[in-house]
PDB file of N, CA and C in Angstrom:
ATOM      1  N   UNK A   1      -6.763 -17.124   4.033  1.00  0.00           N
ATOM      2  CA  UNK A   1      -6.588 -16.442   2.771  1.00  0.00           C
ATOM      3  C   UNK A   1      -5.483 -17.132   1.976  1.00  0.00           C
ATOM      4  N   UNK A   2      -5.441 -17.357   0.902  1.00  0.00           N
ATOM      5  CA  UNK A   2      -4.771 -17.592  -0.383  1.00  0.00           C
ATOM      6  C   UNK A   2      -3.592 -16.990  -0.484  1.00  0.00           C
ATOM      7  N   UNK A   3      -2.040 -17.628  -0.085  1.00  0.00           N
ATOM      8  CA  UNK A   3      -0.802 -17.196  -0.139  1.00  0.00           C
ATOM      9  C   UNK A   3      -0.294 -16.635  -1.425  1.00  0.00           C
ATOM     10  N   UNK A   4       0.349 -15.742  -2.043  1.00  0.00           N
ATOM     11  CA  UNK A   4       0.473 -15.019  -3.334  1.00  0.00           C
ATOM     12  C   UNK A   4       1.731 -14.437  -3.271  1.00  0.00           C
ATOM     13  N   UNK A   5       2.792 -14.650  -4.377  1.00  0.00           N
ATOM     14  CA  UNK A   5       3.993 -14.112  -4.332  1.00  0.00           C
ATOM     15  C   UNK A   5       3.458 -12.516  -4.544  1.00  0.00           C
ATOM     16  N   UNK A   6       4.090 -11.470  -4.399  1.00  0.00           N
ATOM     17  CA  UNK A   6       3.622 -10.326  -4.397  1.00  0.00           C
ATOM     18  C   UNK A   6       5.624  -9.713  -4.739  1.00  0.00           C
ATOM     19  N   UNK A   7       5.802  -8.998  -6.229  1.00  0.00           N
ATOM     20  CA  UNK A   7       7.418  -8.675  -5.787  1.00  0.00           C
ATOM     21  C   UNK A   7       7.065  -7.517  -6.981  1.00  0.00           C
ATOM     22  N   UNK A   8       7.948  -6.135  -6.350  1.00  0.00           N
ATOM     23  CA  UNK A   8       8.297  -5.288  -7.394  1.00  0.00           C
ATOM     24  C   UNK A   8       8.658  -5.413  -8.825  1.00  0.00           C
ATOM     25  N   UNK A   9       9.463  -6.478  -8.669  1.00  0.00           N
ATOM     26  CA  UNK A   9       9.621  -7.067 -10.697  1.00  0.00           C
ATOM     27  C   UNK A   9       8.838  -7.371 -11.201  1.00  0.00           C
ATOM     28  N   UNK A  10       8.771  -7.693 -12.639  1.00  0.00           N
ATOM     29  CA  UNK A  10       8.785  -7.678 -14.039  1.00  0.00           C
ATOM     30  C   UNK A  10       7.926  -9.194 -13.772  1.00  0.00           C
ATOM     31  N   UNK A  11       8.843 -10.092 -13.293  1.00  0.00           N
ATOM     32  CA  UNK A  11       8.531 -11.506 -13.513  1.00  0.00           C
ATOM     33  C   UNK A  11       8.795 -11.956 -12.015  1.00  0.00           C
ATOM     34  N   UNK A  12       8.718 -13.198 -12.032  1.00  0.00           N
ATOM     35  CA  UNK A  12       9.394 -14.105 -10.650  1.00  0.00           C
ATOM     36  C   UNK A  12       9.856 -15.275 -11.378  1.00  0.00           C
ATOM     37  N   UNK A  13      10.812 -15.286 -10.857  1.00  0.00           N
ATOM     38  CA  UNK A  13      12.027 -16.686 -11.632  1.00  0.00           C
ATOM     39  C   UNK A  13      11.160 -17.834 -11.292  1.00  0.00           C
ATOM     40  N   UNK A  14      11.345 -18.386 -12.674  1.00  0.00           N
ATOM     41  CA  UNK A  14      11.169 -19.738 -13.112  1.00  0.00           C
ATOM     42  C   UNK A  14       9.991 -20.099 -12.868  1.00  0.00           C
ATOM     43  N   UNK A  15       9.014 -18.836 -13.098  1.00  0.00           N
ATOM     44  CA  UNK A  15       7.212 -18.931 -14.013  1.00  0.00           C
ATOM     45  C   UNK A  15       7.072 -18.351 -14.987  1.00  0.00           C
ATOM     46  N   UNK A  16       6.049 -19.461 -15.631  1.00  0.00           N
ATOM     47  CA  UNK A  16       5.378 -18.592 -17.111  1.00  0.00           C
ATOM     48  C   UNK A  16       4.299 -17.443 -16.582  1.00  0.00           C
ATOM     49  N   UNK A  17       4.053 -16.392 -17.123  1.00  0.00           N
ATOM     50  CA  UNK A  17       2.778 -15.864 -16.366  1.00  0.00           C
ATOM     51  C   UNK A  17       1.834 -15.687 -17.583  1.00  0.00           C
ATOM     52  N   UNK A  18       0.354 -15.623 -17.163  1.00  0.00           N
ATOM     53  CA  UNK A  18      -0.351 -14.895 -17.657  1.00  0.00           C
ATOM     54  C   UNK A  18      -0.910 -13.605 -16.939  1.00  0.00           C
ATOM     55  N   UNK A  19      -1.125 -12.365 -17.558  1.00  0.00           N
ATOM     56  CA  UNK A  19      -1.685 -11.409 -17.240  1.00  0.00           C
ATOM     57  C   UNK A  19      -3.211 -11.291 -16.510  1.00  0.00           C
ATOM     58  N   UNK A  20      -3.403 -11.129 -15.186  1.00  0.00           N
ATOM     59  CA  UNK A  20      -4.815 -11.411 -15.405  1.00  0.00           C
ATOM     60  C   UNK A  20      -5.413  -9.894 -15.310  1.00  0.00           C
ATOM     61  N   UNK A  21      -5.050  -8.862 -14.899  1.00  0.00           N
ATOM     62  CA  UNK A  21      -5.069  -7.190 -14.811  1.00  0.00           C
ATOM     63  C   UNK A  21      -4.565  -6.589 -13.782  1.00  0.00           C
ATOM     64  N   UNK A  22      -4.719  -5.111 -13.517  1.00  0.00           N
ATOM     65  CA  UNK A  22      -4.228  -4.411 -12.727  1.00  0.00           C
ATOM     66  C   UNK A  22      -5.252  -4.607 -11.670  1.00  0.00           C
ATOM     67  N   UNK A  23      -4.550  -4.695 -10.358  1.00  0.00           N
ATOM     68  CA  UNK A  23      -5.358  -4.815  -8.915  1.00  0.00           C
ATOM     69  C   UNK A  23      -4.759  -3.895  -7.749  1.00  0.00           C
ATOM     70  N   UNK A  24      -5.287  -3.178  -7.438  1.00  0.00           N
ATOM     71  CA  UNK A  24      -5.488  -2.136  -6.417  1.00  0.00           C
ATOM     72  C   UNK A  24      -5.856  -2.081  -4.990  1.00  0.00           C
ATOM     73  N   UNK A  25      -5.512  -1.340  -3.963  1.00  0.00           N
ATOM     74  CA  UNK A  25      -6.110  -1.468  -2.580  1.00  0.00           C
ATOM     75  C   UNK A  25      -5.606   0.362  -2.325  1.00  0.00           C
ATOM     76  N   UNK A  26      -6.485   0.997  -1.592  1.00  0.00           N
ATOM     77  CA  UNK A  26      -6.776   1.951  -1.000  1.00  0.00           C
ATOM     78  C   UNK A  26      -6.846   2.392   0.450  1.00  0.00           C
ATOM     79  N   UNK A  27      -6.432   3.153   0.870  1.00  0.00           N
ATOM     80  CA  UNK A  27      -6.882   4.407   1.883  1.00  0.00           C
ATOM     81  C   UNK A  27      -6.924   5.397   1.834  1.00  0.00           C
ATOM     82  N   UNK A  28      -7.362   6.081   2.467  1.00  0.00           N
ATOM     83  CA  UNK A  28      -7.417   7.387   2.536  1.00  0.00           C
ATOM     84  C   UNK A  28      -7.780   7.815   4.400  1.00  0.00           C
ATOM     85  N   UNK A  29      -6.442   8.487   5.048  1.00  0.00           N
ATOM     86  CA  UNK A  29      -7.061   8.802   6.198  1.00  0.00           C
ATOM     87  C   UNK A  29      -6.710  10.737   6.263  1.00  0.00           C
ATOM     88  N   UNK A  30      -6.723  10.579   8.151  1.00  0.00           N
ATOM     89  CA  UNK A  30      -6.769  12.170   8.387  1.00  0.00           C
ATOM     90  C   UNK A  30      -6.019  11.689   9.431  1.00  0.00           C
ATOM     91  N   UNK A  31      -5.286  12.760   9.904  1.00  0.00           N
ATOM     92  CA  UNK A  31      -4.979  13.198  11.119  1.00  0.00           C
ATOM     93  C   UNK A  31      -5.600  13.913  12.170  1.00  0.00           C
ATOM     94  N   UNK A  32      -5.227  13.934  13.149  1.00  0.00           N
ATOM     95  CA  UNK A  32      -5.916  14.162  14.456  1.00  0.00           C
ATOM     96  C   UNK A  32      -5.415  15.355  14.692  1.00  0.00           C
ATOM     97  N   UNK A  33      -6.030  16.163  15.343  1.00  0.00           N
ATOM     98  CA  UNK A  33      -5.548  18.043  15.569  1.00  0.00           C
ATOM     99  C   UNK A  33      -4.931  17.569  16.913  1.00  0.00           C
ATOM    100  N   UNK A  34      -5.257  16.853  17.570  1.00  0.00           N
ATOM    101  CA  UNK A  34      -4.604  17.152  18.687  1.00  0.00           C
ATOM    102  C   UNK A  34      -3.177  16.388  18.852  1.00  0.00           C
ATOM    103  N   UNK A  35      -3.368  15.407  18.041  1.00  0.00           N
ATOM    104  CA  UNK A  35      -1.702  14.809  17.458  1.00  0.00           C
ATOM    105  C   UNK A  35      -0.990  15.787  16.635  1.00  0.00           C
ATOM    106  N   UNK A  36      -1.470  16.920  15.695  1.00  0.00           N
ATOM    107  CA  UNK A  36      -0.654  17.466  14.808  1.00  0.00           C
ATOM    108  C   UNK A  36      -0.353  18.221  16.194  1.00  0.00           C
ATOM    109  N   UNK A  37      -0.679  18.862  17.125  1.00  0.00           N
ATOM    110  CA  UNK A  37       0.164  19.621  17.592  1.00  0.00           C
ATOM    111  C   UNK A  37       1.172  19.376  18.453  1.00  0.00           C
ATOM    112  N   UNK A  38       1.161  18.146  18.764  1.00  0.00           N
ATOM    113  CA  UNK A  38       2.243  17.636  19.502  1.00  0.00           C
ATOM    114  C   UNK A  38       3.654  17.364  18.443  1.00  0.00           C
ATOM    115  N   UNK A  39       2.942  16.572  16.982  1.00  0.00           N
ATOM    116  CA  UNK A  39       3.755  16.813  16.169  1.00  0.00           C
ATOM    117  C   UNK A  39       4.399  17.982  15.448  1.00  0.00           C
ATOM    118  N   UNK A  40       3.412  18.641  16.089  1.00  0.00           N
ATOM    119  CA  UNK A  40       4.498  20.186  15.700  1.00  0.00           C
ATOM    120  C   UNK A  40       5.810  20.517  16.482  1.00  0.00           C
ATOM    121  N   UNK A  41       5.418  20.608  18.218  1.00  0.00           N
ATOM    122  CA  UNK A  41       6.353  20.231  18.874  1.00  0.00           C
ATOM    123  C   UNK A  41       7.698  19.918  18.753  1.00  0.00           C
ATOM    124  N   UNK A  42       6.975  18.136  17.919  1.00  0.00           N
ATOM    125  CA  UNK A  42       8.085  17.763  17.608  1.00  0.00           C
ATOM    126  C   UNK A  42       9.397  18.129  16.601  1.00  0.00           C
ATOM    127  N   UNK A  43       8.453  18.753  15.681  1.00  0.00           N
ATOM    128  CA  UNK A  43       8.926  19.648  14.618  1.00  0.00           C
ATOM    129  C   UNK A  43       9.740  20.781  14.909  1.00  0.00           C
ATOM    130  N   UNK A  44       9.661  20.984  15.477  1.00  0.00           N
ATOM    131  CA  UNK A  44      11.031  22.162  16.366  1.00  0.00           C
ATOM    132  C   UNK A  44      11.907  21.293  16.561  1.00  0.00           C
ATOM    133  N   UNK A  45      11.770  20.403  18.167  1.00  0.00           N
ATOM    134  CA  UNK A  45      12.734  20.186  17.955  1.00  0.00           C
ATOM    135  C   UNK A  45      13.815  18.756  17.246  1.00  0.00           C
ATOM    136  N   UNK A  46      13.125  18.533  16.097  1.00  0.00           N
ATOM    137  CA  UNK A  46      13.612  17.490  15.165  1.00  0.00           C
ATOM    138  C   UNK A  46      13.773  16.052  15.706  1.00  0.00           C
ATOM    139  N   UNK A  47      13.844  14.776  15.103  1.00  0.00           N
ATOM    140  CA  UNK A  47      13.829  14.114  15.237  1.00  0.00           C
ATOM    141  C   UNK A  47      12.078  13.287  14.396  1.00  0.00           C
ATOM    142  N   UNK A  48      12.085  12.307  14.537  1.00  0.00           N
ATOM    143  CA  UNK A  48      10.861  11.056  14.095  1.00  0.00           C
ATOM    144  C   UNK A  48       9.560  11.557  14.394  1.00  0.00           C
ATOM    145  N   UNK A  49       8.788  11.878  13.513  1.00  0.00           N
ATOM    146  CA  UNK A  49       7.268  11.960  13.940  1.00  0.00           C
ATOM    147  C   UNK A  49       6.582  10.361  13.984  1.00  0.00           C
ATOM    148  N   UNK A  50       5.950   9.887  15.282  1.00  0.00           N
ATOM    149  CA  UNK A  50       6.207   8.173  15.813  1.00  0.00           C
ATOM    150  C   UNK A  50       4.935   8.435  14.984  1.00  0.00           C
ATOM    151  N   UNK A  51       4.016   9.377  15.499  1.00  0.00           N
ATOM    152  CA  UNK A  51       2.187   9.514  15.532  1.00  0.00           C
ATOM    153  C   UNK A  51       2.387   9.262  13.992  1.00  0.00           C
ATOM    154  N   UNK A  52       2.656   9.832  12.998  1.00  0.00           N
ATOM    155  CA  UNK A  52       2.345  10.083  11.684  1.00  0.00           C
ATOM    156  C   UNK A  52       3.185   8.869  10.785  1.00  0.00           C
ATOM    157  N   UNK A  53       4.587   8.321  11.350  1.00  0.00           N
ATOM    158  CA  UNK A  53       5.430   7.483  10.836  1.00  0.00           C
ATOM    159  C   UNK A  53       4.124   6.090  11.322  1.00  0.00           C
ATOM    160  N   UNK A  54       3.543   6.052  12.205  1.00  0.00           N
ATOM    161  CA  UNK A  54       2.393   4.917  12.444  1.00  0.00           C
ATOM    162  C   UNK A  54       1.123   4.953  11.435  1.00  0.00           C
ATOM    163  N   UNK A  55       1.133   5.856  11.374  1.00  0.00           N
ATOM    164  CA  UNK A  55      -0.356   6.116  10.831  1.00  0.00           C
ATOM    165  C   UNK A  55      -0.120   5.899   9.240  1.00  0.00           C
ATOM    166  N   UNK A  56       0.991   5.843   8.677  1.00  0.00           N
ATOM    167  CA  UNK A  56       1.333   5.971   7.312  1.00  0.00           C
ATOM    168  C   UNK A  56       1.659   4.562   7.277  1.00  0.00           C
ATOM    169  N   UNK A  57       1.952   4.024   8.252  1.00  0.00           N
ATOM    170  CA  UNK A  57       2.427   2.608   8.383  1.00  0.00           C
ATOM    171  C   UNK A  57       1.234   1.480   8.140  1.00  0.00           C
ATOM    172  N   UNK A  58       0.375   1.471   9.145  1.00  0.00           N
ATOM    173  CA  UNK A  58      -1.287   0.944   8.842  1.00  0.00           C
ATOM    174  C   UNK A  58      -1.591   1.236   8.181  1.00  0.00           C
ATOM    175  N   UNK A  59      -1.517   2.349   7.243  1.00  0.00           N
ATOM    176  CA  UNK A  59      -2.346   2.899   6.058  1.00  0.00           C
ATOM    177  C   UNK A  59      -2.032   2.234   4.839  1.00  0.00           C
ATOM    178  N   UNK A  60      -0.288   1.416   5.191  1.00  0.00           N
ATOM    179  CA  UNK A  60       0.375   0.942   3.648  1.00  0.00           C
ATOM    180  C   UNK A  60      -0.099  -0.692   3.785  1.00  0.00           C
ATOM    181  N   UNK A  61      -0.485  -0.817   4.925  1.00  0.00           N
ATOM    182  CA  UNK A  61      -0.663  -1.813   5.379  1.00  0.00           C
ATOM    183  C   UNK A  61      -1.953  -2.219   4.855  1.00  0.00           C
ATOM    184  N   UNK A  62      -2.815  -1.890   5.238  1.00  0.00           N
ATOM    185  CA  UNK A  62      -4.670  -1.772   4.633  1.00  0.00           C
ATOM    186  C   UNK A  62      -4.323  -1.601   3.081  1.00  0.00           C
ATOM    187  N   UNK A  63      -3.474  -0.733   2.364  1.00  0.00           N
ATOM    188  CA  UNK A  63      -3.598  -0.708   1.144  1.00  0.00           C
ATOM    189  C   UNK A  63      -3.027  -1.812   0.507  1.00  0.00           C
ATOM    190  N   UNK A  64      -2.038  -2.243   1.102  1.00  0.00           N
ATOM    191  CA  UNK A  64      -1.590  -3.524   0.136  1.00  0.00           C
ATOM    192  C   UNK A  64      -2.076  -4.660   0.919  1.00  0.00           C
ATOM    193  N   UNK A  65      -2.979  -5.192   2.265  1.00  0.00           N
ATOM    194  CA  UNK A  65      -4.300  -6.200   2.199  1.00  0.00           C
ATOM    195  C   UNK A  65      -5.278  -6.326   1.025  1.00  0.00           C
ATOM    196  N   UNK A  66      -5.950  -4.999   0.942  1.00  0.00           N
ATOM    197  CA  UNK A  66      -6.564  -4.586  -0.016  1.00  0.00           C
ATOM    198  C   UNK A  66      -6.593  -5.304  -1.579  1.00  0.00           C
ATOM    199  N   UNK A  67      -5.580  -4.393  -1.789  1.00  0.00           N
ATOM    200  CA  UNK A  67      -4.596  -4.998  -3.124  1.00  0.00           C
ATOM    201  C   UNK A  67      -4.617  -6.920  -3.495  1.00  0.00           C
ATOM    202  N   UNK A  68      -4.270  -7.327  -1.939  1.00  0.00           N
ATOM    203  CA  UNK A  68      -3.816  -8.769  -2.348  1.00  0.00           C
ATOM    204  C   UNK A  68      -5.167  -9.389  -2.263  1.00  0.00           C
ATOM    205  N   UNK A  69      -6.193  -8.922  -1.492  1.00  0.00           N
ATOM    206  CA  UNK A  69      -7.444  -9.346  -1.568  1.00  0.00           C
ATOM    207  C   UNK A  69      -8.175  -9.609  -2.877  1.00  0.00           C
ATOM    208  N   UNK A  70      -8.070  -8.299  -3.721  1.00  0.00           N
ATOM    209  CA  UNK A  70      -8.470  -8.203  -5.091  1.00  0.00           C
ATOM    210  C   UNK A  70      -8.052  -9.029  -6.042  1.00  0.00           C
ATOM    211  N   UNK A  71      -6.320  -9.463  -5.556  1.00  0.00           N
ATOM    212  CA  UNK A  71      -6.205 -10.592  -6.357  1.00  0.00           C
ATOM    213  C   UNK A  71      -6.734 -11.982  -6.102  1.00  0.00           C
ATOM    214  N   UNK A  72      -6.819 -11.826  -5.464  1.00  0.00           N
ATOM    215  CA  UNK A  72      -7.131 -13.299  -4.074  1.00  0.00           C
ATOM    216  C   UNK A  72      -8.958 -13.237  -5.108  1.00  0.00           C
ATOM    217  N   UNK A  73      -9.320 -12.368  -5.534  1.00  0.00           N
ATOM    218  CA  UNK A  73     -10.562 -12.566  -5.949  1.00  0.00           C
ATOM    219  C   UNK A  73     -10.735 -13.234  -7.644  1.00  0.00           C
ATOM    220  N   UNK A  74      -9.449 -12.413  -8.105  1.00  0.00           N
ATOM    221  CA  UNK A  74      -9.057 -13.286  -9.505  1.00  0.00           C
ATOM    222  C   UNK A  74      -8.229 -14.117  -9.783  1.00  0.00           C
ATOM    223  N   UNK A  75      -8.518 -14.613  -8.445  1.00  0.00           N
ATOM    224  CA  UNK A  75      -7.694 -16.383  -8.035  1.00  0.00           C
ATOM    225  C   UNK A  75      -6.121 -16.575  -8.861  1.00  0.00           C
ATOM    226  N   UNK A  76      -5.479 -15.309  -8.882  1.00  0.00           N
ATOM    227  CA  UNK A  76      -4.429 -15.189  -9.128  1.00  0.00           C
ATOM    228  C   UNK A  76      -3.018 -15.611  -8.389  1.00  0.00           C
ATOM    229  N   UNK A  77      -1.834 -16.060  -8.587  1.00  0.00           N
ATOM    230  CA  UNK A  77      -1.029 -16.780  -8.054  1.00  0.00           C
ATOM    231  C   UNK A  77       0.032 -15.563  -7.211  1.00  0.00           C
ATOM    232  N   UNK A  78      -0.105 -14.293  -7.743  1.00  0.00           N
ATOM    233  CA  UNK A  78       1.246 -13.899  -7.913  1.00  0.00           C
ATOM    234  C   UNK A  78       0.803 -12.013  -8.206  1.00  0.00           C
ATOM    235  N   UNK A  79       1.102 -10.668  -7.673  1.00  0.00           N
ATOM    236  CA  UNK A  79       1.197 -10.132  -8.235  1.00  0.00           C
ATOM    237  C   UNK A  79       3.055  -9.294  -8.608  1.00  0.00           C
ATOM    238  N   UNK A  80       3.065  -8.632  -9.581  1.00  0.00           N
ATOM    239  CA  UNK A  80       4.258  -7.998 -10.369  1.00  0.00           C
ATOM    240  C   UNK A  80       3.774  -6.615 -10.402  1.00  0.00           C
ATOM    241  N   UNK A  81       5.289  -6.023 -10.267  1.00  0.00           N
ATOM    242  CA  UNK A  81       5.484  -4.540 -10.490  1.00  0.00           C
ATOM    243  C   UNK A  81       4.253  -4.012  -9.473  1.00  0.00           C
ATOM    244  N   UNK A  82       5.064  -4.075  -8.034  1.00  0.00           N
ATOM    245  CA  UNK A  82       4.003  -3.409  -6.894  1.00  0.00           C
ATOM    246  C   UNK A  82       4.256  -2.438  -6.919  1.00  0.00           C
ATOM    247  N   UNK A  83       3.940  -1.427  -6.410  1.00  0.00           N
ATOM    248  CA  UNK A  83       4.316  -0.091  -6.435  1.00  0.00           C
ATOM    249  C   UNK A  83       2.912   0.779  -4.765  1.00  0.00           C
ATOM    250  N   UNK A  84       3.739   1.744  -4.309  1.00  0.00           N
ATOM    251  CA  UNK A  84       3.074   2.347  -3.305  1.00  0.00           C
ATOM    252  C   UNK A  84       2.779   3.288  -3.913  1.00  0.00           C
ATOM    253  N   UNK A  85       2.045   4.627  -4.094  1.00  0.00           N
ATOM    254  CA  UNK A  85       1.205   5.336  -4.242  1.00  0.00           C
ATOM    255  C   UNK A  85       0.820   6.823  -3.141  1.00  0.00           C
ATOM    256  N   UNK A  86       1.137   7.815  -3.410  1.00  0.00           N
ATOM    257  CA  UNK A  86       0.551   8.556  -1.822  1.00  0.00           C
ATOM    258  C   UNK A  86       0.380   9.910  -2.509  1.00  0.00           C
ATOM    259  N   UNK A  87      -0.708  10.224  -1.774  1.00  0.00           N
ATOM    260  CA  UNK A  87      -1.018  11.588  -2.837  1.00  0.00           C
ATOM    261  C   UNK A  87      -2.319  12.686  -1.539  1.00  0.00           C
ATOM    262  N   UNK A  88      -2.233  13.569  -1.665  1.00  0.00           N
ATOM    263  CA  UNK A  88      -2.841  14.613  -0.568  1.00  0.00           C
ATOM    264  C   UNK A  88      -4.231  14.465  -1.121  1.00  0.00           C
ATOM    265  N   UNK A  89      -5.256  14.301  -0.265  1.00  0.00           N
ATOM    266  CA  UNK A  89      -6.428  14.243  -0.484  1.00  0.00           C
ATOM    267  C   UNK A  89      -7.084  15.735  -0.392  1.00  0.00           C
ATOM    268  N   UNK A  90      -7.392  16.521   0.859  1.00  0.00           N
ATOM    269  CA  UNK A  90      -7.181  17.503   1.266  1.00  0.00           C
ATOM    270  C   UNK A  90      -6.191  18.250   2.224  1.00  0.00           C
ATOM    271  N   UNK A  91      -6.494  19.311   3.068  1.00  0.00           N
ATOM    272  CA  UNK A  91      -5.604  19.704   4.196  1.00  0.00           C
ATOM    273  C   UNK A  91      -5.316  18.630   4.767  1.00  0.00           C
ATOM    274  N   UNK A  92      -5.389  17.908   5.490  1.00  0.00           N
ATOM    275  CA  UNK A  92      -5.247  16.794   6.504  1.00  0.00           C
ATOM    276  C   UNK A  92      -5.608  15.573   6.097  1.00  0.00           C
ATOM    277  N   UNK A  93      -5.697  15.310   4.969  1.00  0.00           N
ATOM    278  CA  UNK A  93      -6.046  13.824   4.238  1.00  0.00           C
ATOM    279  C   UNK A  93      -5.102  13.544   3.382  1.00  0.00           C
ATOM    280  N   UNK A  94      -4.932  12.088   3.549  1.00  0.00           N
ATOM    281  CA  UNK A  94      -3.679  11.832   2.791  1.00  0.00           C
ATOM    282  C   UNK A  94      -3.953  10.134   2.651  1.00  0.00           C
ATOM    283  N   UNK A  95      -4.560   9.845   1.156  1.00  0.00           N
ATOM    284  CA  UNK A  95      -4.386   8.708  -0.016  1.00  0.00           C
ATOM    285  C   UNK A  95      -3.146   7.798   0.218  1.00  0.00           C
ATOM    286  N   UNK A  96      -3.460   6.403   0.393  1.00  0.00           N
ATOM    287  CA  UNK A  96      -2.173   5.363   0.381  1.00  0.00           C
ATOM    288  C   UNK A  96      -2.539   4.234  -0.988  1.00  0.00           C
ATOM    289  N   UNK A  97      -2.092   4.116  -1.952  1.00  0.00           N
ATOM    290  CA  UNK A  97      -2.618   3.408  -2.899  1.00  0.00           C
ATOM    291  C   UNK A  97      -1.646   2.040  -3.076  1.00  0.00           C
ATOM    292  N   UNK A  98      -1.938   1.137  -3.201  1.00  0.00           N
ATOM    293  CA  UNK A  98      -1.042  -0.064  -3.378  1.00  0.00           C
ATOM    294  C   UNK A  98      -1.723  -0.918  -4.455  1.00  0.00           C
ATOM    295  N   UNK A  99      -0.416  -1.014  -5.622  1.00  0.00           N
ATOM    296  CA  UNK A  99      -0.839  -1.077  -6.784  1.00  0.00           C
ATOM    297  C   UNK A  99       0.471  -1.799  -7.777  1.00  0.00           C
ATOM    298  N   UNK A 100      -0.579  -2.960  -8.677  1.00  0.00           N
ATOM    299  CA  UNK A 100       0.403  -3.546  -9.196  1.00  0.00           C
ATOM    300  C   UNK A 100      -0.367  -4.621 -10.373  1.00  0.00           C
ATOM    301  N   UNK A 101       0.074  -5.783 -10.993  1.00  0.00           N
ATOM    302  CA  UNK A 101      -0.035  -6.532 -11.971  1.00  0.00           C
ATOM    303  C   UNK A 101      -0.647  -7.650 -11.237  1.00  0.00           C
ATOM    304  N   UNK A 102      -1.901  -8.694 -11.429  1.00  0.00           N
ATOM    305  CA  UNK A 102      -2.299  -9.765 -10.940  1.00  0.00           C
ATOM    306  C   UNK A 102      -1.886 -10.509 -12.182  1.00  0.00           C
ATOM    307  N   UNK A 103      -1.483 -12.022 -11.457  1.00  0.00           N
ATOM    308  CA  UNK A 103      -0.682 -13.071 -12.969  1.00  0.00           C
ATOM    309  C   UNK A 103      -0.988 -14.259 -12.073  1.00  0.00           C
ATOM    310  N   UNK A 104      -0.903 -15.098 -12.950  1.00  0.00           N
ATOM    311  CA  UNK A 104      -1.504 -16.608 -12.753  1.00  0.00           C
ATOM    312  C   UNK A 104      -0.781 -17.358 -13.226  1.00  0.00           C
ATOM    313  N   UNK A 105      -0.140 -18.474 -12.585  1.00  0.00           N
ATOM    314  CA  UNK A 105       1.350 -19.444 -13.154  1.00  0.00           C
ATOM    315  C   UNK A 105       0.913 -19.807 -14.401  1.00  0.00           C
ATOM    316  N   UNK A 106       1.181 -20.336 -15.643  1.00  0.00           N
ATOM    317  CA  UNK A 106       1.158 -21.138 -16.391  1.00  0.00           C
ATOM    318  C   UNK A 106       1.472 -22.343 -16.775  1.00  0.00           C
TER     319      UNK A 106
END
């Protein structure tokens, strides 16, 4: 695959850019009943949920592959202004969006 600067800013020092559009990558998963209840468990007595801190982890992961893929399709150099995304789908579903600017050196 096609190496691509990928950075939260505006620009990346010392390129011209052109705009080529907004490019996106997605998930959407669920949790497991029999993990939430262990994570409940855990929820008493405090500390790191590992099960759910993982699962949110691969999920940001797939979304910003995703993302760089899409640019990787408009043979773009570079995307700007990344941004993560997370939003409740239903009860137990939960959206990871990775999202940002595709640009092409000049």
């Amino acid at each position: 695959m096609k190496e691509i600067i990928v950075t939260t800013g505006n620009e990346i020092a010392g390129k011209k850019l052109k705009v080529l559009g907004v490019v996106r990558g997605n998930t959407v998963r669920s949790r497991h009943i029999g993990r939430d209840i262990m994570a409940g468990f855990k929820m008493i007595i405090g500390g790191e949920i590992k099960t759910f801190t993982d699962l949110i982890s691969k999920s940001r992961d797939e979304a910003y592959n995703r993302m760089v893929d899409e640019a990787v399709k408009l043979n773009a150099d570079g995307i700007i202004g990344m941004r993560f995304g997370t939003s409740s789908i239903m009860a137990n579903s939960s959206e990871i969006l990775a999202y940002g600017t595709a640009v092409k050196f000049i």
